[in-house]
C-alpha atoms as a PDB file:
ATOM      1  CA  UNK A   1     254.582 209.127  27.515  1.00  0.00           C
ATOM      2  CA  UNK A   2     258.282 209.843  28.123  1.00  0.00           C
ATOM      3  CA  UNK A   3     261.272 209.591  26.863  1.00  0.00           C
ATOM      4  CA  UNK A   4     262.116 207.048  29.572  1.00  0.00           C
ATOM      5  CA  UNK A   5     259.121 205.070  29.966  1.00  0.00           C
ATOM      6  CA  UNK A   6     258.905 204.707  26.586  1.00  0.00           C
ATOM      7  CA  UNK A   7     262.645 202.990  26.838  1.00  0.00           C
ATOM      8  CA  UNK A   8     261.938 201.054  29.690  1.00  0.00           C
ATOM      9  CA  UNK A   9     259.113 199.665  27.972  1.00  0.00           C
ATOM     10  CA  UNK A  10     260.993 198.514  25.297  1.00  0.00           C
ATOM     11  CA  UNK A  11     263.240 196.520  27.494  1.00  0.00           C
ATOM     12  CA  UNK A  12     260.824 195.106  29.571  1.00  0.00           C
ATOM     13  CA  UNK A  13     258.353 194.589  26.200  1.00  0.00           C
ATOM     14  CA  UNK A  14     261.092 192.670  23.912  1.00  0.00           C
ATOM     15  CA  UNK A  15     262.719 191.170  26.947  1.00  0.00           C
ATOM     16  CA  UNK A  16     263.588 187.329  27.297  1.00  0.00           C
ATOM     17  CA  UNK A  17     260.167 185.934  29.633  1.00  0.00           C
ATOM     18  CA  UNK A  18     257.950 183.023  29.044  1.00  0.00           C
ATOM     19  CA  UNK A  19     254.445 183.355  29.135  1.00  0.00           C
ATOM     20  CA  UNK A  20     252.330 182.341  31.703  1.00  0.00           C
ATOM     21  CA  UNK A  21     250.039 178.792  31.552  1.00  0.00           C
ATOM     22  CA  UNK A  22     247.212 179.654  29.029  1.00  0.00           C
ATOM     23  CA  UNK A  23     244.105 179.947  31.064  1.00  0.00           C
ATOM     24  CA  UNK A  24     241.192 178.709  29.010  1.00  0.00           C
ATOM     25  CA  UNK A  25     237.945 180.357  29.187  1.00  0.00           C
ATOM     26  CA  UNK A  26     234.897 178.407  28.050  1.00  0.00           C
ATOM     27  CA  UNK A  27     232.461 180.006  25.707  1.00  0.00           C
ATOM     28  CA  UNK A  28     229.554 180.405  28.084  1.00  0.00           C
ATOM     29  CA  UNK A  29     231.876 181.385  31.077  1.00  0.00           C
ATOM     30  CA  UNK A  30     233.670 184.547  28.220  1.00  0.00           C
ATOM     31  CA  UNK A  31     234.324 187.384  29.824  1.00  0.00           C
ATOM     32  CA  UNK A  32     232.014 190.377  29.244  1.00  0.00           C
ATOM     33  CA  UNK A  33     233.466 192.981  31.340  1.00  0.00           C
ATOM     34  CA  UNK A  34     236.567 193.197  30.064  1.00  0.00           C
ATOM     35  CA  UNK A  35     239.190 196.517  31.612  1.00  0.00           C
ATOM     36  CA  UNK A  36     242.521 196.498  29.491  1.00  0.00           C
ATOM     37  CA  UNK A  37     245.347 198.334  32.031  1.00  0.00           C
ATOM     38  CA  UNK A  38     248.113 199.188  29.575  1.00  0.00           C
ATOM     39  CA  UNK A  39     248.464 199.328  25.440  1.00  0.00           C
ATOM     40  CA  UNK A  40     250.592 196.183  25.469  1.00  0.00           C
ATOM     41  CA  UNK A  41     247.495 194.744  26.738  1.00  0.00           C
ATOM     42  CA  UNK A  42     245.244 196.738  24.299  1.00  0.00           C
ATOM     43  CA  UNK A  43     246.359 195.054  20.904  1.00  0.00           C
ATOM     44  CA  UNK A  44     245.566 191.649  22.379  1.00  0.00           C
ATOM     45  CA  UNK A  45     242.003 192.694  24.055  1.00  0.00           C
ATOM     46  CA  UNK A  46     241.535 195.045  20.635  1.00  0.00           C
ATOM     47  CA  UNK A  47     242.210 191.923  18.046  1.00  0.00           C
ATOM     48  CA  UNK A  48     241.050 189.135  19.578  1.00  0.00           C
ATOM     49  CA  UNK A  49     237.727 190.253  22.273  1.00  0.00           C
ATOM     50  CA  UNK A  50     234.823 191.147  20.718  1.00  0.00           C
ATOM     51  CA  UNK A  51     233.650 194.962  20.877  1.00  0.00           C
ATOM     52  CA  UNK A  52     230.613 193.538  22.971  1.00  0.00           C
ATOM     53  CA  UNK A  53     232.985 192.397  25.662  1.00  0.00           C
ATOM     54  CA  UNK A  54     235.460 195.548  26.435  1.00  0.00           C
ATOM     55  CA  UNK A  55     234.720 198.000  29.228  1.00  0.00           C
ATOM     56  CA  UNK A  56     237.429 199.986  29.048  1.00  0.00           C
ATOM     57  CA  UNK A  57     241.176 200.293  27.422  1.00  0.00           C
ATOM     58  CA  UNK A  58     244.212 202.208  28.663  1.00  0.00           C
ATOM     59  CA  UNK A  59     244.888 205.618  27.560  1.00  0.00           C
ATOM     60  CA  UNK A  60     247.609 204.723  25.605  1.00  0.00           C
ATOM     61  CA  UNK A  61     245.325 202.768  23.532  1.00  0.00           C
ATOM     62  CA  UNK A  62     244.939 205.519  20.805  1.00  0.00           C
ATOM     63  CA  UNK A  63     248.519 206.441  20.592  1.00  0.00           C
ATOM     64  CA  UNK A  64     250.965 206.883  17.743  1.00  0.00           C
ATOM     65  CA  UNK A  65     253.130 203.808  19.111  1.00  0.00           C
ATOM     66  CA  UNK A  66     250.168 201.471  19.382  1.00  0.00           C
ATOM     67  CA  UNK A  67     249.619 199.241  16.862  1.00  0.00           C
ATOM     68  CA  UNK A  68     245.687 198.402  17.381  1.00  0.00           C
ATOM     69  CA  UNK A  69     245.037 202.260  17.662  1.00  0.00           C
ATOM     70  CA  UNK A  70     242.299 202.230  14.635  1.00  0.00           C
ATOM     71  CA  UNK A  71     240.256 200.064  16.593  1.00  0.00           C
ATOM     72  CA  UNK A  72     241.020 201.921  19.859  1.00  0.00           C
ATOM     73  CA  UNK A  73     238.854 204.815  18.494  1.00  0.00           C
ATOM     74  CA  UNK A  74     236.073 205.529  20.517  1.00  0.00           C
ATOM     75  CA  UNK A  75     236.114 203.122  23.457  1.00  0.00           C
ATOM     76  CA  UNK A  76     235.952 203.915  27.135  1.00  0.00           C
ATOM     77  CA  UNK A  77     239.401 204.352  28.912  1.00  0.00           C
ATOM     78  CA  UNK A  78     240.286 203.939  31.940  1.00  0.00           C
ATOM     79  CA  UNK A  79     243.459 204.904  34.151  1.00  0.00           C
ATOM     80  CA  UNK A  80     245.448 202.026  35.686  1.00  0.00           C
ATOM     81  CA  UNK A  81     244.578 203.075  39.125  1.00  0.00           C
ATOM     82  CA  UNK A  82     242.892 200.511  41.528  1.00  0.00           C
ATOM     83  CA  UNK A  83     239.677 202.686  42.669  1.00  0.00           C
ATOM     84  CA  UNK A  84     239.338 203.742  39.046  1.00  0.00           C
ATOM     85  CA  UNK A  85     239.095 200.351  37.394  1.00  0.00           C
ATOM     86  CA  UNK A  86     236.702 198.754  40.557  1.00  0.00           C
ATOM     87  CA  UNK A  87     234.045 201.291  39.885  1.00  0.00           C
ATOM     88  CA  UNK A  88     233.689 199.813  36.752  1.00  0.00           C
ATOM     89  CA  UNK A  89     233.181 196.188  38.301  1.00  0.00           C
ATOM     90  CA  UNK A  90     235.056 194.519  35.723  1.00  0.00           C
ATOM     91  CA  UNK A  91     234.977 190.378  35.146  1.00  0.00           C
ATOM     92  CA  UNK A  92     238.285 190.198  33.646  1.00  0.00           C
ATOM     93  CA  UNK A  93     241.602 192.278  33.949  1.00  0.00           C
ATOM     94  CA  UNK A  94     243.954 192.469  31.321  1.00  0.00           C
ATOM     95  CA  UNK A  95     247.591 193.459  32.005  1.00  0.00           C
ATOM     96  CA  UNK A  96     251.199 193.302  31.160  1.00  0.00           C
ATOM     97  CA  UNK A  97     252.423 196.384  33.309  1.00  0.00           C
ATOM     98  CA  UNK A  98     249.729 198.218  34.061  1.00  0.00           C
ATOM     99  CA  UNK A  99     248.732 199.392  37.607  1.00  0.00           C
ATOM    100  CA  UNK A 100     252.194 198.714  38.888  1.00  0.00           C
ATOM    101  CA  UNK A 101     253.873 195.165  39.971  1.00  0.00           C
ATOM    102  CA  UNK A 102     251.349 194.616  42.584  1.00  0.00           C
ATOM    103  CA  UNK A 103     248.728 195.384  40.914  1.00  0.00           C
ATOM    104  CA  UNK A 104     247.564 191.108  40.065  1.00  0.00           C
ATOM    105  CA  UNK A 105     248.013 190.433  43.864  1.00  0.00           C
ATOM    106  CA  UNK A 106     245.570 193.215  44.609  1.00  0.00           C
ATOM    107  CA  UNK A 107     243.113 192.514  41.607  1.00  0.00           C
ATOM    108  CA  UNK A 108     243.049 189.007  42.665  1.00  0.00           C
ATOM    109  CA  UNK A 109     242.610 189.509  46.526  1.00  0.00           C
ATOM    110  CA  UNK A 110     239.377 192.307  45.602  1.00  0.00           C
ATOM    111  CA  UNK A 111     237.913 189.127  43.893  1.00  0.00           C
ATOM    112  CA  UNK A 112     238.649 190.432  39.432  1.00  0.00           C
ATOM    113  CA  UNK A 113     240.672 187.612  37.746  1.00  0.00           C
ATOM    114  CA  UNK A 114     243.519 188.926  35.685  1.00  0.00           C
ATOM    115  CA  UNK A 115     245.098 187.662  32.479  1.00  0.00           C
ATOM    116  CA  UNK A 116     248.411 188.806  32.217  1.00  0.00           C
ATOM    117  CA  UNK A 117     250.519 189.067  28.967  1.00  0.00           C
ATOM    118  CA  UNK A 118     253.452 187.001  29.211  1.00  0.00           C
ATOM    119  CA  UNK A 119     257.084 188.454  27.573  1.00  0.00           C
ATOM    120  CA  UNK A 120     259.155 186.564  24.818  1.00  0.00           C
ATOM    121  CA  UNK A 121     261.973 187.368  23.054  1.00  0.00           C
ATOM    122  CA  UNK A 122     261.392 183.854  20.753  1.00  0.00           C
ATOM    123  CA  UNK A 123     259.594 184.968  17.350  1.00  0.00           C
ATOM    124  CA  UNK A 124     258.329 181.073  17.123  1.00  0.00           C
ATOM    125  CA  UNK A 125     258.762 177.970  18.364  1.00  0.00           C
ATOM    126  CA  UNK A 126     256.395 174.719  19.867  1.00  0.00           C
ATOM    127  CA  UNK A 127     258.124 175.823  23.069  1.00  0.00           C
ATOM    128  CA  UNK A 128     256.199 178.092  25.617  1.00  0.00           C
ATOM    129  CA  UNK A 129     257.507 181.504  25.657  1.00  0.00           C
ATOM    130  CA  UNK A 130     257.112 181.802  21.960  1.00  0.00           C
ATOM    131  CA  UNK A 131     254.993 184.782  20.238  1.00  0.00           C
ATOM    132  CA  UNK A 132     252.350 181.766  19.098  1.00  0.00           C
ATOM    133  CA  UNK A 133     251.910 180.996  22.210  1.00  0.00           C
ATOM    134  CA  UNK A 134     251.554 184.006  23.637  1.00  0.00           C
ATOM    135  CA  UNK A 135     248.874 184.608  21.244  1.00  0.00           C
ATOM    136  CA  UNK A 136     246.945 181.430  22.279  1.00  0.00           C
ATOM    137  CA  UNK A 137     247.586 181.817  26.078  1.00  0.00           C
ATOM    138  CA  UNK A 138     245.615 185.345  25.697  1.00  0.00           C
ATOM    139  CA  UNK A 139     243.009 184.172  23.362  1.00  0.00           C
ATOM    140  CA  UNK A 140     242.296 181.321  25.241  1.00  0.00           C
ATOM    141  CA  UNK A 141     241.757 183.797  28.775  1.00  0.00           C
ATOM    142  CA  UNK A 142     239.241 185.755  26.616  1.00  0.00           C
ATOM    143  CA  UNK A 143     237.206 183.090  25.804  1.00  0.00           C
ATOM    144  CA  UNK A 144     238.481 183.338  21.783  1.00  0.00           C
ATOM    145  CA  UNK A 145     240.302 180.120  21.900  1.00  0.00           C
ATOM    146  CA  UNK A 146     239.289 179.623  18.101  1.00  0.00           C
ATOM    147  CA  UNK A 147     240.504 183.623  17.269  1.00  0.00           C
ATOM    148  CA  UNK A 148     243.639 183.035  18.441  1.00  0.00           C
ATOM    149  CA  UNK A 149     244.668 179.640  16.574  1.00  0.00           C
ATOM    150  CA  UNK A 150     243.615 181.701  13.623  1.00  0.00           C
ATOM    151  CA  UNK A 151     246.150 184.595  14.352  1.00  0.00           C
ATOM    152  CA  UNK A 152     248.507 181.758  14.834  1.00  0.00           C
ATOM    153  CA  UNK A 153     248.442 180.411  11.710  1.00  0.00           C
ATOM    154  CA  UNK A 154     248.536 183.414   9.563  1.00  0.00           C
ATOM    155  CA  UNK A 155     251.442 184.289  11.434  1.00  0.00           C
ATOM    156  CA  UNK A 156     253.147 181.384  10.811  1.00  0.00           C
ATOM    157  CA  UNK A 157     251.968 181.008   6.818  1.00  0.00           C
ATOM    158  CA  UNK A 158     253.709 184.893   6.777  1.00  0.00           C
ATOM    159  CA  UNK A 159     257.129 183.684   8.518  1.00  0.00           C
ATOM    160  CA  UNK A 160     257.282 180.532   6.644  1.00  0.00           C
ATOM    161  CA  UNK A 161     256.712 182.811   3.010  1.00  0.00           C
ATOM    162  CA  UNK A 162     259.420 184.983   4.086  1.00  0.00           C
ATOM    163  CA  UNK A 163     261.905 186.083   2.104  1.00  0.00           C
ATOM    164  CA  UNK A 164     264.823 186.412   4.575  1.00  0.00           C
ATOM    165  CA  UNK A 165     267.744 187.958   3.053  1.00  0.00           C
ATOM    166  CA  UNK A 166     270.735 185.249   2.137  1.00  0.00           C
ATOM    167  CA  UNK A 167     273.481 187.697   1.761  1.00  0.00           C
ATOM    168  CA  UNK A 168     275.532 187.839   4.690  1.00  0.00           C
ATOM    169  CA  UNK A 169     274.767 191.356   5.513  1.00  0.00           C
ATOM    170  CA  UNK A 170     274.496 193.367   9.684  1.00  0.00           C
ATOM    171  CA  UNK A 171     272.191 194.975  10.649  1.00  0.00           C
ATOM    172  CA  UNK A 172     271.982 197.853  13.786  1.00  0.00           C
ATOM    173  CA  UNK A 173     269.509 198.574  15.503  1.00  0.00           C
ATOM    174  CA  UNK A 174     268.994 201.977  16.359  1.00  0.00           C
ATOM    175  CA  UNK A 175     266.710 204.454  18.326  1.00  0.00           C
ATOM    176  CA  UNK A 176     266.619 208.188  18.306  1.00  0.00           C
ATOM    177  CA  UNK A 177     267.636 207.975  21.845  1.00  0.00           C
ATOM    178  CA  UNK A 178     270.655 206.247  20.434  1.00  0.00           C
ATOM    179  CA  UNK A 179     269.943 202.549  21.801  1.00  0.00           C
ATOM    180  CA  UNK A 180     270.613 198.971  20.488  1.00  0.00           C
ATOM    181  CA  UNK A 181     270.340 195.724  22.088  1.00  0.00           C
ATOM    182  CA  UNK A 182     271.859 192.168  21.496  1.00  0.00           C
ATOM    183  CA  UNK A 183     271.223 188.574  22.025  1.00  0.00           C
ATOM    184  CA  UNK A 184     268.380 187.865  24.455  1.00  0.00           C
ATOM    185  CA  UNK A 185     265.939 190.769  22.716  1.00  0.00           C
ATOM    186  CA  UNK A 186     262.962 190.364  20.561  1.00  0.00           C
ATOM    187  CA  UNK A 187     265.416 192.873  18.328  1.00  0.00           C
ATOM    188  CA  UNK A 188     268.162 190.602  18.037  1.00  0.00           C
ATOM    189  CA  UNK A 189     265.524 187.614  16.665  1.00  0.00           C
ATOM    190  CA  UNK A 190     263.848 189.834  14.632  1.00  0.00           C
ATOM    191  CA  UNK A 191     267.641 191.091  13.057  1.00  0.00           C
ATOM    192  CA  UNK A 192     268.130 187.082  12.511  1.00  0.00           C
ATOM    193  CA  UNK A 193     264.325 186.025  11.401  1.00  0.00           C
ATOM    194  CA  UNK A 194     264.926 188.983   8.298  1.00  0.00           C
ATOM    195  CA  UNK A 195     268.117 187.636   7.604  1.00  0.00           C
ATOM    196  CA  UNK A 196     270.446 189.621   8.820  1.00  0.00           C
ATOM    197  CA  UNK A 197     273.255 189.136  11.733  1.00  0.00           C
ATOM    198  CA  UNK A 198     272.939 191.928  14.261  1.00  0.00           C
ATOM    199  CA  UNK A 199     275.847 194.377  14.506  1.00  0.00           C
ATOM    200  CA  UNK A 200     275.507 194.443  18.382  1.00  0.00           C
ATOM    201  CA  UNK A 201     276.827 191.082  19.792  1.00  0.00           C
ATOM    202  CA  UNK A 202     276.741 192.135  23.802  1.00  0.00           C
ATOM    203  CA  UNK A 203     273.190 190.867  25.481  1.00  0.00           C
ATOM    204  CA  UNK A 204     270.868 193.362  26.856  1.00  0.00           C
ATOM    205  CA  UNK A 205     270.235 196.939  26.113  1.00  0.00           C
ATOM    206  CA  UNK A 206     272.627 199.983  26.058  1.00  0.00           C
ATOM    207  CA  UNK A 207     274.133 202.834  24.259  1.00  0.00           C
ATOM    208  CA  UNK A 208     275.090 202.174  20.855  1.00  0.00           C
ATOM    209  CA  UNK A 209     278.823 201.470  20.209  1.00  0.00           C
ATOM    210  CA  UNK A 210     280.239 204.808  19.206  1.00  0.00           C
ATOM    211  CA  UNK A 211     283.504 203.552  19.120  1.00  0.00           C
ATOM    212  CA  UNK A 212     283.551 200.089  17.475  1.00  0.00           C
ATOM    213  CA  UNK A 213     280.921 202.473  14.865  1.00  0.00           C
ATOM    214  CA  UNK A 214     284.228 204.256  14.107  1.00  0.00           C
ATOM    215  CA  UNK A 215     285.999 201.598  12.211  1.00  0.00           C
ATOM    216  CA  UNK A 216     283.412 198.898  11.985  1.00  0.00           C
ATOM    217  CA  UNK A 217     280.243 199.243   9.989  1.00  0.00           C
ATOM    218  CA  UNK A 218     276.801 197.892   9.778  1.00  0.00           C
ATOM    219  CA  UNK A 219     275.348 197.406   6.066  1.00  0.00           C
ATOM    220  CA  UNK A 220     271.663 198.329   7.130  1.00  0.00           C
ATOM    221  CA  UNK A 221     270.493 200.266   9.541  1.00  0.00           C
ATOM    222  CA  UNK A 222     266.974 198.814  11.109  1.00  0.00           C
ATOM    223  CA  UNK A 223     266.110 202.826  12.747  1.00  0.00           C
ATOM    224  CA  UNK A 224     262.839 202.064  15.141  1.00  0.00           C
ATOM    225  CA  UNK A 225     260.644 205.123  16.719  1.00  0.00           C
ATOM    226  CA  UNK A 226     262.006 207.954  14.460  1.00  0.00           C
ATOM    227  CA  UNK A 227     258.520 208.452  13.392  1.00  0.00           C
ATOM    228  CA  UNK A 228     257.419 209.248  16.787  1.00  0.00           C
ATOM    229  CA  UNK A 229     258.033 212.636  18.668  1.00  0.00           C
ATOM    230  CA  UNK A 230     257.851 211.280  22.012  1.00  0.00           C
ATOM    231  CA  UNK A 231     261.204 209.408  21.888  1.00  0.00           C
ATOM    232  CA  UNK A 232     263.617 212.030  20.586  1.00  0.00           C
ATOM    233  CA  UNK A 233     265.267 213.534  23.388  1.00  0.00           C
ATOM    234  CA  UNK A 234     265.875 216.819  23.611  1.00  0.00           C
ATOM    235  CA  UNK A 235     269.815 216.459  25.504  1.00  0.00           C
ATOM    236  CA  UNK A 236     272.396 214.806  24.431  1.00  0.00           C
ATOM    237  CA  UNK A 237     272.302 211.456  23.538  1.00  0.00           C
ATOM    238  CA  UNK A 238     274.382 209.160  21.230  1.00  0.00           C
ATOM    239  CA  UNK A 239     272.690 209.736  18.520  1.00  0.00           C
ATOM    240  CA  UNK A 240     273.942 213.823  18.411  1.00  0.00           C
ATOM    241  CA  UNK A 241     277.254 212.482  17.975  1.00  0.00           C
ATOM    242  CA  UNK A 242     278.363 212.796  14.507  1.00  0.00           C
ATOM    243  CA  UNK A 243     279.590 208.678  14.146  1.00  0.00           C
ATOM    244  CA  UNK A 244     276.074 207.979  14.862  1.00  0.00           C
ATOM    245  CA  UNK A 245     274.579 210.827  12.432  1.00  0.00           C
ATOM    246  CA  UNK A 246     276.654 209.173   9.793  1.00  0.00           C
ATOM    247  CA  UNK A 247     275.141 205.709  10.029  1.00  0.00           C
ATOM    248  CA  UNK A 248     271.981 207.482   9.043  1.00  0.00           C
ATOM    249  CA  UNK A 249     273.659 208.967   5.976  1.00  0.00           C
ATOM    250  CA  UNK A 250     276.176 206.709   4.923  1.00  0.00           C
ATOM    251  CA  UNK A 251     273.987 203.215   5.183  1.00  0.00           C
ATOM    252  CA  UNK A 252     270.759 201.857   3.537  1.00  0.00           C
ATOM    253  CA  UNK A 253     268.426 202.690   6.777  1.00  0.00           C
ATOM    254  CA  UNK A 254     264.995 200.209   7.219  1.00  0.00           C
ATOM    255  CA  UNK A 255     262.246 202.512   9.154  1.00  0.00           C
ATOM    256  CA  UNK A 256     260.395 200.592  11.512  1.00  0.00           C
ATOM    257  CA  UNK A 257     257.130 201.648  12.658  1.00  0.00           C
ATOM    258  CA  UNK A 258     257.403 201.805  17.132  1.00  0.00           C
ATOM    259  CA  UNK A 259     253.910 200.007  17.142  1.00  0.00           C
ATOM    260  CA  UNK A 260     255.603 197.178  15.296  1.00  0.00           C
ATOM    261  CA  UNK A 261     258.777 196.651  17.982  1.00  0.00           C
ATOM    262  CA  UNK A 262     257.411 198.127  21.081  1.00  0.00           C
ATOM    263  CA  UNK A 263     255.316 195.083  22.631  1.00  0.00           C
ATOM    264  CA  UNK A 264     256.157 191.030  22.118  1.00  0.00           C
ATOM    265  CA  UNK A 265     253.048 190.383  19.244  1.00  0.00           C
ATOM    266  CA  UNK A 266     252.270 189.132  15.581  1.00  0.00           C
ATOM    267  CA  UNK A 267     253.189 193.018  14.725  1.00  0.00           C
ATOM    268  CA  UNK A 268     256.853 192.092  14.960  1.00  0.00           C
ATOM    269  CA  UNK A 269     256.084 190.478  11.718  1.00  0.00           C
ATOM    270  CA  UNK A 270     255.576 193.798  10.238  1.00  0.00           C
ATOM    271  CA  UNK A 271     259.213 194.755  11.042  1.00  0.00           C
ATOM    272  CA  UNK A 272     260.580 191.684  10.032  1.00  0.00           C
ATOM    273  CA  UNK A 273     258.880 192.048   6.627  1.00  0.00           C
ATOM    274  CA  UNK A 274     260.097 195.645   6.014  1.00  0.00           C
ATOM    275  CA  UNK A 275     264.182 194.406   6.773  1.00  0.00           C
ATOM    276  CA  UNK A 276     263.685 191.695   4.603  1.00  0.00           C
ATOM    277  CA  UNK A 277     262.411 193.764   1.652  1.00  0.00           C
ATOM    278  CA  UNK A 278     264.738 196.980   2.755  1.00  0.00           C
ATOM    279  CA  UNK A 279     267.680 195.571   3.337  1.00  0.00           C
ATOM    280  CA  UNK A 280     270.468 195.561  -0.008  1.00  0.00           C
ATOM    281  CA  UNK A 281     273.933 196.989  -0.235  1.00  0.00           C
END
């Protein structure tokens, strides 16, 4: 995967969406023919369907940045392309990107229902759009209504035992592309959630501030995707400039696993737990 995709995904993937109306499937009607089209869609279909009931994952399934990759091993994959994924005469498609945006429309009109994971940037809430329900929405479409609640409450028993950091410290966010984000991310909650106030106050994605980074500094840096080879780019980017080299140096840096940050899931726990133990001036 590129450099590129891998950054679009992570705006799309921690990106402020709600999740769509859980569809419940009933036990006798659970889907047995299961075809997962991305890995954002492969962590729910690998924790929560039974082996029994995938056909097929994406290729990305078994990747360094996937976070269900273990249990990837060894199942079929299939590539997100229409004629591909009919052959296999699939019950159920699974999706948060995959195939392209019209790629439900088509599903739906060649007669395969499709359960598509819905985006948050809320870490948890009773509202809809929250990670909880997210969870239950997709457990619910594959037939693991049951699964799901229990993934939601050992989520919730982990956030609740937290032990967010109380001492007023910031936080960056950084990538070895050099890019933060701000309020409106998954990021920015996850910053907050561990405690921490997020150094990057403007919404959305972008470059890291170079500048402000000149006479302003963070107390911890949270550095996501420097374990992975696929997101260092080989041209400039921010992060070759020596302010930016020097907030690796010069601060207490948190590494953050990209399977933990780069889809909306109860992995985002991992990260949070890491800052919250990591951080400390």
């Amino acid at each position: 995967m590129s450099r590129l995709a891998i950054l679009s995904l992570l705006a799309f993937g921690l990106s402020a969406c709600g999740v769509p109306p859980a569809q419940q499937a009933d036990e006798s009607e659970r889907p047995m023919r299961i075809v997962s089209l991305d890995y954002c869609a492969d962590q729910y279909v690998l924790k929560l369907a039974d082996a029994e009931q995938i056909l097929a994952i994406s290729p990305d399934g078994v990747k360094e940045f996937s976070y269900m990759r273990d249990a990837a091993a060894g199942v079929p994959t299939v590539r997100p392309v229409a004629e591909d994924v009919l052959l296999l005469k699939p019950d159920l498609v699974v999706r948060a990107y995959g195939g392209g945006p019209n790629a439900e429309a088509f599903f739906k009109r060649a007669g395969v229902p499709v359960l598509t994971v819905g985006w948050t940037s809320n870490v948890d809430s009773e509202e809809v759009g929250s990670i909880p329900s997210l969870i239950q929405h997709m457990a619910d479409g594959l037939g693991q209504g049951e699964r799901g609640r229990d993934l939601v409450a050992d989520f919730r028993t982990r956030l609740q035992t937290l032990r967010r950091r109380t001492d007023g410290e910031i936080a960056l966010y950084m990538t070895p592309a050099g890019i933060t984000t701000g309020p409106g991310s998954m990021v920015h909650e996850m910053l907050r959630e561990a405690g921490f106030e997020n150094f990057e106050q403007k919404p959305g994605w972008r470059s890291i501030p170079l500048e402000r980074l000149a006479y302003e500094q963070p107390d911890v840096i949270a550095a996501a995707f420097f374990d992975q080879l696929t997101n260092h780019p080989d041209s400039w980017s921010p992060m070759k400039h020596p302010v930016a080299e020097r907030q690796m140096n010069d601060h207490t840096v948190v590494p953050l696993k990209g399977a933990w940050t780069a889809c909306g899931g109860w992995f985002i726990l991992d990260a949070i737990e890491a800052l919250a133990r990591g951080g400390g001036k």
